[in-house]
PDB file of N, CA and C in Angstrom:
ATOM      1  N   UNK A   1       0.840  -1.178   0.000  1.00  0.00           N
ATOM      2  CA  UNK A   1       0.000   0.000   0.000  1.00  0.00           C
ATOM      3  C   UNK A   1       0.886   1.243   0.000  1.00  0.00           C
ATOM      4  N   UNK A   2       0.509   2.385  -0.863  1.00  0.00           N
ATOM      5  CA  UNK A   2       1.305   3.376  -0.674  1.00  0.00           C
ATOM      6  C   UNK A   2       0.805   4.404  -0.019  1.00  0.00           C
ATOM      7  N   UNK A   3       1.963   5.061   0.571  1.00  0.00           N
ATOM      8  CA  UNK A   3       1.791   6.327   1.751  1.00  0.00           C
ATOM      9  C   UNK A   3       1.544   7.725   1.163  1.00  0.00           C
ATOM     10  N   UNK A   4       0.843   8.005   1.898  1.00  0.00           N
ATOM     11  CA  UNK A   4       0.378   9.450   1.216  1.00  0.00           C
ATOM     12  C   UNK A   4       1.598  10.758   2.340  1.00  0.00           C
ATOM     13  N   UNK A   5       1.529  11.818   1.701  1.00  0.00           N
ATOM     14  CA  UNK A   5       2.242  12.803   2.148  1.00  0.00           C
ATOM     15  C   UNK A   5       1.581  14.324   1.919  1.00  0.00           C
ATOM     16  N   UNK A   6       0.791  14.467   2.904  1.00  0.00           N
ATOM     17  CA  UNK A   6      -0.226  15.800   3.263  1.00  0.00           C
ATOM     18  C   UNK A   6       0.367  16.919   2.514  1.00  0.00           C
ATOM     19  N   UNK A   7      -0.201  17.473   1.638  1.00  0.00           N
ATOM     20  CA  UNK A   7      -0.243  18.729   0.912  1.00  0.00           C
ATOM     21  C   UNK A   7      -1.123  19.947   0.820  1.00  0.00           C
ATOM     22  N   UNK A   8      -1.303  19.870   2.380  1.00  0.00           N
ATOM     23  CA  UNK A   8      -2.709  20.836   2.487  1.00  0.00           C
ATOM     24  C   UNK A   8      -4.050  20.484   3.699  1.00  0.00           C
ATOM     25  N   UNK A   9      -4.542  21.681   3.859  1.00  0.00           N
ATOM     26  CA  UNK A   9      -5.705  20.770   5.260  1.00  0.00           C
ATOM     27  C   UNK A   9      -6.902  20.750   4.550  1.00  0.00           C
ATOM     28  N   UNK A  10      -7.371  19.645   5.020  1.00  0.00           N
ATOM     29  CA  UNK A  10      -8.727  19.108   4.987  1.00  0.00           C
ATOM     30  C   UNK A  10      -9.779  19.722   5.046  1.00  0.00           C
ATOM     31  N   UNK A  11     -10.800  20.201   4.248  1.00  0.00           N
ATOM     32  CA  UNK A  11     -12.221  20.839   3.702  1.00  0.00           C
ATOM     33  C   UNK A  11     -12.976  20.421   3.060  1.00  0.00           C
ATOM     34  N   UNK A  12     -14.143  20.715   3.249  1.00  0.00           N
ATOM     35  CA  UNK A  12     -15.648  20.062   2.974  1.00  0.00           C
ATOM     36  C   UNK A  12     -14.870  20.175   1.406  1.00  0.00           C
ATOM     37  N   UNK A  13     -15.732  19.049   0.694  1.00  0.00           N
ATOM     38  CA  UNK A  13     -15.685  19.647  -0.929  1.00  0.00           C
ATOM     39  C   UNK A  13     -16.775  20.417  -1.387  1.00  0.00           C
ATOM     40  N   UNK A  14     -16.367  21.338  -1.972  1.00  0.00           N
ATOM     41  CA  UNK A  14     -17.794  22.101  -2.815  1.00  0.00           C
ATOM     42  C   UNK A  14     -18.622  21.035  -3.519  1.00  0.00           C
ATOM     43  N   UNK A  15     -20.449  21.247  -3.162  1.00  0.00           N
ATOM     44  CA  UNK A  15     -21.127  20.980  -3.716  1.00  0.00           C
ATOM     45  C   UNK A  15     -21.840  21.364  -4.857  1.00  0.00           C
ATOM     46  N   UNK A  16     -21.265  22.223  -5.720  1.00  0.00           N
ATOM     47  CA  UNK A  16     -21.510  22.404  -7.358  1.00  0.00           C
ATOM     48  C   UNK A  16     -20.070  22.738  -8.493  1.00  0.00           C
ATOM     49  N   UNK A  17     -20.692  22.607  -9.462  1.00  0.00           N
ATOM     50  CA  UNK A  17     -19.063  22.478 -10.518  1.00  0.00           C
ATOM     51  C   UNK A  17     -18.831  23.681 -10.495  1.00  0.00           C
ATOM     52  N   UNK A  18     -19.282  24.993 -10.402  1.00  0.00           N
ATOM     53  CA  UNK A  18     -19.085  26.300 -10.345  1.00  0.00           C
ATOM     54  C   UNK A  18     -17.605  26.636  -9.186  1.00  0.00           C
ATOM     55  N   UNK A  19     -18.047  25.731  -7.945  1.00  0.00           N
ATOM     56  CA  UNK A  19     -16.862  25.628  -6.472  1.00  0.00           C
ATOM     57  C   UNK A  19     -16.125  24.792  -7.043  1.00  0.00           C
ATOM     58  N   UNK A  20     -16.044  24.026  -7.459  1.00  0.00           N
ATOM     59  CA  UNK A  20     -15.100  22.521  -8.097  1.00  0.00           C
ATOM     60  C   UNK A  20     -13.968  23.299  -7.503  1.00  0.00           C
ATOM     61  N   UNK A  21     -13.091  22.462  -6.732  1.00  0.00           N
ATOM     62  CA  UNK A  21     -11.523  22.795  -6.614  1.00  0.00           C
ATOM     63  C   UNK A  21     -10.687  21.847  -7.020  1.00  0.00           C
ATOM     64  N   UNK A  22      -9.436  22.737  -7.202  1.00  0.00           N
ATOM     65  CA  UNK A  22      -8.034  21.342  -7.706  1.00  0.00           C
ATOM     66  C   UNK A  22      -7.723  21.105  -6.609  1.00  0.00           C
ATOM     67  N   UNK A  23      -7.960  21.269  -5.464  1.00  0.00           N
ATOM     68  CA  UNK A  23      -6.945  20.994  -4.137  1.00  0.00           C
ATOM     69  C   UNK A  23      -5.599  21.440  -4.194  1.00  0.00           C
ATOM     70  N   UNK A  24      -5.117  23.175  -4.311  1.00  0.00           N
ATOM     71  CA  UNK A  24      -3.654  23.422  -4.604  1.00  0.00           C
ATOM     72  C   UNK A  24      -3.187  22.635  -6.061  1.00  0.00           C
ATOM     73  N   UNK A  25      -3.649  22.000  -6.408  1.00  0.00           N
ATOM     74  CA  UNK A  25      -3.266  21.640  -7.993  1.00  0.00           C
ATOM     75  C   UNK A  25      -2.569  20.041  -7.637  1.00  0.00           C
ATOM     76  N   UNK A  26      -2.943  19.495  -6.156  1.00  0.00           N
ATOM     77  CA  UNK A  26      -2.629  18.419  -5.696  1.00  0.00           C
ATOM     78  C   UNK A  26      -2.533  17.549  -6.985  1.00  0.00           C
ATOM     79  N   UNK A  27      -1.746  15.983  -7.004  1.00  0.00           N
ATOM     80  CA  UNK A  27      -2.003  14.916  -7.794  1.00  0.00           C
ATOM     81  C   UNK A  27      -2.987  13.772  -7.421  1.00  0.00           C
ATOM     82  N   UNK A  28      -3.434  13.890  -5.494  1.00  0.00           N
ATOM     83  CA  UNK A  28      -4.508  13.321  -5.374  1.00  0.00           C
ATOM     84  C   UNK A  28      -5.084  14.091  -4.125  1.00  0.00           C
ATOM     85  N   UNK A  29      -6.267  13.181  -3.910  1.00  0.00           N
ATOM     86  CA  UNK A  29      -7.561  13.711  -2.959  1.00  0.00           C
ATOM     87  C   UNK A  29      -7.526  12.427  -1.484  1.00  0.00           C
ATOM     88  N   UNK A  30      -7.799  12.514  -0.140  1.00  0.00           N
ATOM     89  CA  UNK A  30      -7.747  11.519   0.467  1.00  0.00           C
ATOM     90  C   UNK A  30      -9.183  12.256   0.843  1.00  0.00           C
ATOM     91  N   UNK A  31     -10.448  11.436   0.658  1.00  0.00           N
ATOM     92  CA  UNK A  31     -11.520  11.855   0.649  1.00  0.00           C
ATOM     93  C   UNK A  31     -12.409  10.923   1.982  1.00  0.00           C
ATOM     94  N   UNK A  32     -13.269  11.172   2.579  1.00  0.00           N
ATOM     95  CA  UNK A  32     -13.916  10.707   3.676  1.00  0.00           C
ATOM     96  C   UNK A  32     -15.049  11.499   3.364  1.00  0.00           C
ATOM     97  N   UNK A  33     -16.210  10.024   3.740  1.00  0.00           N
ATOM     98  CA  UNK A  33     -17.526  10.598   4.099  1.00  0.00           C
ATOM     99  C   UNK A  33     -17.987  10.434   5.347  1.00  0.00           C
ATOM    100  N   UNK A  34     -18.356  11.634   5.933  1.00  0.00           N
ATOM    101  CA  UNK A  34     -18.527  11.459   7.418  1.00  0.00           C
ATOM    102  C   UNK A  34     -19.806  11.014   7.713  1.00  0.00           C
ATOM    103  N   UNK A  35     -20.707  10.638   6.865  1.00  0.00           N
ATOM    104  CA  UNK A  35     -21.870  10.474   7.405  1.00  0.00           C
ATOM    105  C   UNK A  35     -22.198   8.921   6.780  1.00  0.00           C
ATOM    106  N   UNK A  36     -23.386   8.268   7.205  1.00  0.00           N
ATOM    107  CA  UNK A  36     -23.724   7.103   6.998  1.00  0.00           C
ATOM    108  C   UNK A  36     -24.511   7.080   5.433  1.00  0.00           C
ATOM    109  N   UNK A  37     -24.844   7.822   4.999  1.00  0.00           N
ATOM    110  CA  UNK A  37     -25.316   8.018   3.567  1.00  0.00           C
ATOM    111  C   UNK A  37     -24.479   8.339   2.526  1.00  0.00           C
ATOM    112  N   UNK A  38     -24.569   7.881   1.001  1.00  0.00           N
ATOM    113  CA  UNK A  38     -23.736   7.686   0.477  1.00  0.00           C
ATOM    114  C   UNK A  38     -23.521   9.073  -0.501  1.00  0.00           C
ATOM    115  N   UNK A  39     -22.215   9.724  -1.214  1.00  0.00           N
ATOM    116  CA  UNK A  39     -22.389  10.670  -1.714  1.00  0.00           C
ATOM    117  C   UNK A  39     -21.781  10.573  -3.202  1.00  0.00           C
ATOM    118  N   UNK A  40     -22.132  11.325  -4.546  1.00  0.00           N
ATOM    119  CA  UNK A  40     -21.504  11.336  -5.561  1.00  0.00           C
ATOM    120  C   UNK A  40     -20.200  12.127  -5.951  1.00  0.00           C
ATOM    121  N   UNK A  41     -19.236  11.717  -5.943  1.00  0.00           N
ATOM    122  CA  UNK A  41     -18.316  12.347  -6.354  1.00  0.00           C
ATOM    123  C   UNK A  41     -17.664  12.345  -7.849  1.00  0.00           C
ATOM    124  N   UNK A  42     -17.275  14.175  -8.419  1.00  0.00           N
ATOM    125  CA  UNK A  42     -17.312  14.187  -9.774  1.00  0.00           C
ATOM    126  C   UNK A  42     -15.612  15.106 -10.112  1.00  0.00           C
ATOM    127  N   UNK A  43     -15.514  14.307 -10.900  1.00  0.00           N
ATOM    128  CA  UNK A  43     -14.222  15.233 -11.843  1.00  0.00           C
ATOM    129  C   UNK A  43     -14.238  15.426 -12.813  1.00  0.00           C
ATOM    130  N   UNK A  44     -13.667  16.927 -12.758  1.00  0.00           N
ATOM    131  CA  UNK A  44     -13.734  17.493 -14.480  1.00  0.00           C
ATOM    132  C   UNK A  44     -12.399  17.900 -14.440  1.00  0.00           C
ATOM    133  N   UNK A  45     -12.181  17.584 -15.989  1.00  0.00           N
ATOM    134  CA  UNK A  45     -11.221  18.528 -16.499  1.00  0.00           C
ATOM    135  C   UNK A  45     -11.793  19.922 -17.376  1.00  0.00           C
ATOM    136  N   UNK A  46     -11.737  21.079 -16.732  1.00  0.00           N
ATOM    137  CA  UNK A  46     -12.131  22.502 -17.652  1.00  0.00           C
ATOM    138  C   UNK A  46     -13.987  21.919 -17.416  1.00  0.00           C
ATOM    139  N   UNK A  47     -14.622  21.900 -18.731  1.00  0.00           N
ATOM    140  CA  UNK A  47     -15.534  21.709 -17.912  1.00  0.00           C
ATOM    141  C   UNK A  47     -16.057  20.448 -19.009  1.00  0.00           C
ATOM    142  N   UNK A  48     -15.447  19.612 -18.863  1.00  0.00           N
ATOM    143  CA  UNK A  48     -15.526  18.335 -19.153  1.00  0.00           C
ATOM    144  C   UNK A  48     -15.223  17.487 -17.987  1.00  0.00           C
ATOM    145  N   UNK A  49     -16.637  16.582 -18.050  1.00  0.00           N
ATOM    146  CA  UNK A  49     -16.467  15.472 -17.231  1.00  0.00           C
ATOM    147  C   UNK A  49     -15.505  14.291 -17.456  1.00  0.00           C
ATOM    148  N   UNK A  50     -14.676  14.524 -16.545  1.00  0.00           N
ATOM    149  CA  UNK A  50     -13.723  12.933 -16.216  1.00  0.00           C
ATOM    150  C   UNK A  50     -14.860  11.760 -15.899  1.00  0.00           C
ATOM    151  N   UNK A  51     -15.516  11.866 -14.683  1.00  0.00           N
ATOM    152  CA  UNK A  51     -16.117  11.013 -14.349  1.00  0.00           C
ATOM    153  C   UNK A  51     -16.653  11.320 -12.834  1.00  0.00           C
ATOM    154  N   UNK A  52     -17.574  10.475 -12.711  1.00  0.00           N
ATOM    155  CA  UNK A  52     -17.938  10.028 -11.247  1.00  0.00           C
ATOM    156  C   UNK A  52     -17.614   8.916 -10.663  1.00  0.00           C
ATOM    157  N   UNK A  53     -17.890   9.158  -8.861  1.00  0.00           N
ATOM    158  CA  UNK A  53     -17.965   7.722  -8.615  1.00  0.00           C
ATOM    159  C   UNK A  53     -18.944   8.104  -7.310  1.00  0.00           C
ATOM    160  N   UNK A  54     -19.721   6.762  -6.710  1.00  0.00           N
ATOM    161  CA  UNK A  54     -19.614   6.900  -5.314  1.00  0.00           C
ATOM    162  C   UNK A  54     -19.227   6.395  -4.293  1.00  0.00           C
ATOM    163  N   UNK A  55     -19.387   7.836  -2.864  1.00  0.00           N
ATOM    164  CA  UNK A  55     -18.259   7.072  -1.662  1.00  0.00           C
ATOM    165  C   UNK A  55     -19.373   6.802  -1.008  1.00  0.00           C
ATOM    166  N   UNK A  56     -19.053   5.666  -0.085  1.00  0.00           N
ATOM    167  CA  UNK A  56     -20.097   5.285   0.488  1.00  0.00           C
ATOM    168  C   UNK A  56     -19.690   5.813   1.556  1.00  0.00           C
ATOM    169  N   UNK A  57     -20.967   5.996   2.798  1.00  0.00           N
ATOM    170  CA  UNK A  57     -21.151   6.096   3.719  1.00  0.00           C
ATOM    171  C   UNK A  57     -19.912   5.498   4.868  1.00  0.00           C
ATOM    172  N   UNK A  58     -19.602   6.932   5.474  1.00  0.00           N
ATOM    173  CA  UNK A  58     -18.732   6.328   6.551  1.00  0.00           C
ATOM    174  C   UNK A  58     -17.545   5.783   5.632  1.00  0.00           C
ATOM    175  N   UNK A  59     -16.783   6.225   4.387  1.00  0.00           N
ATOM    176  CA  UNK A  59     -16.071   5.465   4.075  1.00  0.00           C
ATOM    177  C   UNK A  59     -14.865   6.298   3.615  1.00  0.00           C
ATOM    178  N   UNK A  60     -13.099   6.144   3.725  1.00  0.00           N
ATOM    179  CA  UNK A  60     -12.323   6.812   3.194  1.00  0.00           C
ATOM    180  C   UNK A  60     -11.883   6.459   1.533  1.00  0.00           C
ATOM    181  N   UNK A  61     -11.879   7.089   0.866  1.00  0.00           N
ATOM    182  CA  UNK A  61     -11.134   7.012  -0.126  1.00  0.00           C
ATOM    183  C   UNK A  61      -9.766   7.035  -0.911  1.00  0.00           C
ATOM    184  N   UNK A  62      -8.759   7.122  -1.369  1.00  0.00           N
ATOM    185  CA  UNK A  62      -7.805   8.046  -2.294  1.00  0.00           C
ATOM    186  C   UNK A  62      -7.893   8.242  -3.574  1.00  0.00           C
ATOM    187  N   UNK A  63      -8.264   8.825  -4.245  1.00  0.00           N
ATOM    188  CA  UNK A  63      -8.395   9.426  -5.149  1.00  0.00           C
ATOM    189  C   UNK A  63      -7.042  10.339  -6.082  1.00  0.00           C
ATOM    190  N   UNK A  64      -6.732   9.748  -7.312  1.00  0.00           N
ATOM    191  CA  UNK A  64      -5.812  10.065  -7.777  1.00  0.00           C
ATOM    192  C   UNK A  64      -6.247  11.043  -8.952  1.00  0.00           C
ATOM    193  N   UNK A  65      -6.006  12.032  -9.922  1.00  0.00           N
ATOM    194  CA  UNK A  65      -6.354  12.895 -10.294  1.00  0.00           C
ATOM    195  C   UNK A  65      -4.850  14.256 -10.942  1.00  0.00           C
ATOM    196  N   UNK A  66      -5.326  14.404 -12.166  1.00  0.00           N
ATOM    197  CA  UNK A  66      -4.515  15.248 -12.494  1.00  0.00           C
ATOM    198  C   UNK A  66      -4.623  16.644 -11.963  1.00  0.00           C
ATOM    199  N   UNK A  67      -3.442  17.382 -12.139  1.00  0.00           N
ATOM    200  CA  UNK A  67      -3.030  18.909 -11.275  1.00  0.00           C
ATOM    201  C   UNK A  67      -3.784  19.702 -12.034  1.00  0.00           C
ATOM    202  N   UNK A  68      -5.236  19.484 -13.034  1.00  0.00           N
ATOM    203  CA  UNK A  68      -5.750  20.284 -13.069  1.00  0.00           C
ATOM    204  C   UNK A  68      -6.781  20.640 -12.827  1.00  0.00           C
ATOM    205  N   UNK A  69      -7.193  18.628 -12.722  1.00  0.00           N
ATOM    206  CA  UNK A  69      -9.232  18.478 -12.601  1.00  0.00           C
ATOM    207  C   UNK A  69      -9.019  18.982 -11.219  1.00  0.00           C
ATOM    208  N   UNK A  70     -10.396  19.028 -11.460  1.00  0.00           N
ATOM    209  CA  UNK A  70     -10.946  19.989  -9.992  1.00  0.00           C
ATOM    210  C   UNK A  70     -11.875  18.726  -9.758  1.00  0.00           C
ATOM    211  N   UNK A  71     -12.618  18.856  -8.293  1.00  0.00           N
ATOM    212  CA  UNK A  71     -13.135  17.929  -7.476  1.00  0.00           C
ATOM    213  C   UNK A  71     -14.540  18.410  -6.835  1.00  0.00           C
ATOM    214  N   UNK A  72     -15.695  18.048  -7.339  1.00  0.00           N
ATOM    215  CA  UNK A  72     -17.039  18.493  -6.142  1.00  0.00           C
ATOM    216  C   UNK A  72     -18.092  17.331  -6.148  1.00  0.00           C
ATOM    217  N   UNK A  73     -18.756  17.334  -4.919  1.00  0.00           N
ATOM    218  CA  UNK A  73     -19.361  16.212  -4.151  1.00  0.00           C
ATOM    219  C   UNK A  73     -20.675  16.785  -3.908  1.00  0.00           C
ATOM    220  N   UNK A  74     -22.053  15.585  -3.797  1.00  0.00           N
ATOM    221  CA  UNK A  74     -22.897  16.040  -3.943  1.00  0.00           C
ATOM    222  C   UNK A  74     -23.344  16.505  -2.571  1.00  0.00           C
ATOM    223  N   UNK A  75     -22.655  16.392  -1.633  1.00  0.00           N
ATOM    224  CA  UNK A  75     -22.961  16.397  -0.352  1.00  0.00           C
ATOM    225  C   UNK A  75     -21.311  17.129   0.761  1.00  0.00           C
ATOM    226  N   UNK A  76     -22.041  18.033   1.190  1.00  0.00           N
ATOM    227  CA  UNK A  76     -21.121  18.743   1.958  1.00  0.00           C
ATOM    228  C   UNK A  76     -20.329  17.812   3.103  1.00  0.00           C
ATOM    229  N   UNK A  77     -20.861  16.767   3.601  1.00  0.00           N
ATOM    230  CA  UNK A  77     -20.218  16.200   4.534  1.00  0.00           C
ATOM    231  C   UNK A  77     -19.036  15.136   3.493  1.00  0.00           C
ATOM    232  N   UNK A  78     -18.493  15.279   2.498  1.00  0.00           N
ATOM    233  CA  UNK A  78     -17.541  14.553   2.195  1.00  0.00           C
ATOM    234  C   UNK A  78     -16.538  15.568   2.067  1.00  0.00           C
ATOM    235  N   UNK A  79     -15.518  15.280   2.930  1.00  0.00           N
ATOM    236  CA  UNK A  79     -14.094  15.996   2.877  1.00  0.00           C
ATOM    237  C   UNK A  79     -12.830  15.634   2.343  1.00  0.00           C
ATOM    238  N   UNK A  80     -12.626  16.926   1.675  1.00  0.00           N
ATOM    239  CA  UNK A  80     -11.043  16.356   1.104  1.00  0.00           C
ATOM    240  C   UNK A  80      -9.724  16.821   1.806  1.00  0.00           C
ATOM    241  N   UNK A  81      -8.167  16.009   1.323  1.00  0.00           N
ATOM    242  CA  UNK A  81      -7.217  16.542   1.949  1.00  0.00           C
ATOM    243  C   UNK A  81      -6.227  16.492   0.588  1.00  0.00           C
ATOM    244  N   UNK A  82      -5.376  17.665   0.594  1.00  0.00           N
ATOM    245  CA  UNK A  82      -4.625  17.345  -0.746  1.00  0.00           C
ATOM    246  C   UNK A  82      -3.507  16.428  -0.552  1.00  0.00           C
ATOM    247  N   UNK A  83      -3.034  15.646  -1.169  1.00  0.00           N
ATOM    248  CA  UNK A  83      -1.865  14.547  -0.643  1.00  0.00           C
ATOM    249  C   UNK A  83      -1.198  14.552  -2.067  1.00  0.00           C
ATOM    250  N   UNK A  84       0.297  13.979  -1.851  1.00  0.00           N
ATOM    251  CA  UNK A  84       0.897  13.262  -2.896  1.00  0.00           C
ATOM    252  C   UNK A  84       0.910  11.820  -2.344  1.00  0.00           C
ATOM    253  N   UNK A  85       1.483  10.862  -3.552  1.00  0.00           N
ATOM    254  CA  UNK A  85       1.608   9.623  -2.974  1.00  0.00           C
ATOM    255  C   UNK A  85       3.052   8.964  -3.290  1.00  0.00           C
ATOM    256  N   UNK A  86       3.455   8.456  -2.177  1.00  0.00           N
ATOM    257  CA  UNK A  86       4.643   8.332  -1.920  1.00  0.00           C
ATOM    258  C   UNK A  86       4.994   6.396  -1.935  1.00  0.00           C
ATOM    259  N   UNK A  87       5.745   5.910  -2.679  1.00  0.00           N
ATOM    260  CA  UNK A  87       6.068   4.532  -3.056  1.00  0.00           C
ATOM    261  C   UNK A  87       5.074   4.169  -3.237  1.00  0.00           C
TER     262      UNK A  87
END
């Protein structure tokens, strides 16, 4: 498993593509949903969709992602942290 290396503190993700953030232009996202319900998470590049996925409830993620897509969730209780990943 590889180790992540904190690039930034941890914040709700914006809930519309208008807020979309890169996270500092991070290469990934270490994402958590704090609540028991599940949420959609979306990436774009510019304003083209990369894709979605969802996090489930109560669940952490990592999320890898280029330094330009930006990141927003359909639900305020999923938080991101910017990380690199290390080995």
């Amino acid at each position: 498993m590889s180790k992540i290396k904190l690039a930034g503190t941890e914040s709700a993700l914006p809930t519309s593509v208008g807020l979309a953030t890169n996270f500092n232009r991070a290469p990934g996202v270490r994402l958590v949903n704090t609540v028991a319900g599940n949420a959609t998470v979306t990436i774009l590049d510019g304003s083209e969709e990369v894709g979605t996925f969802t996090i489930l409830g109560n669940s952490t993620e990592h999320l890898a992602k280029g330094n330009e897509h930006v990141v927003y969730a359909s639900a305020a209780t999923v938080l991101g942290t910017p990380v690199g990943f290390v080995g």
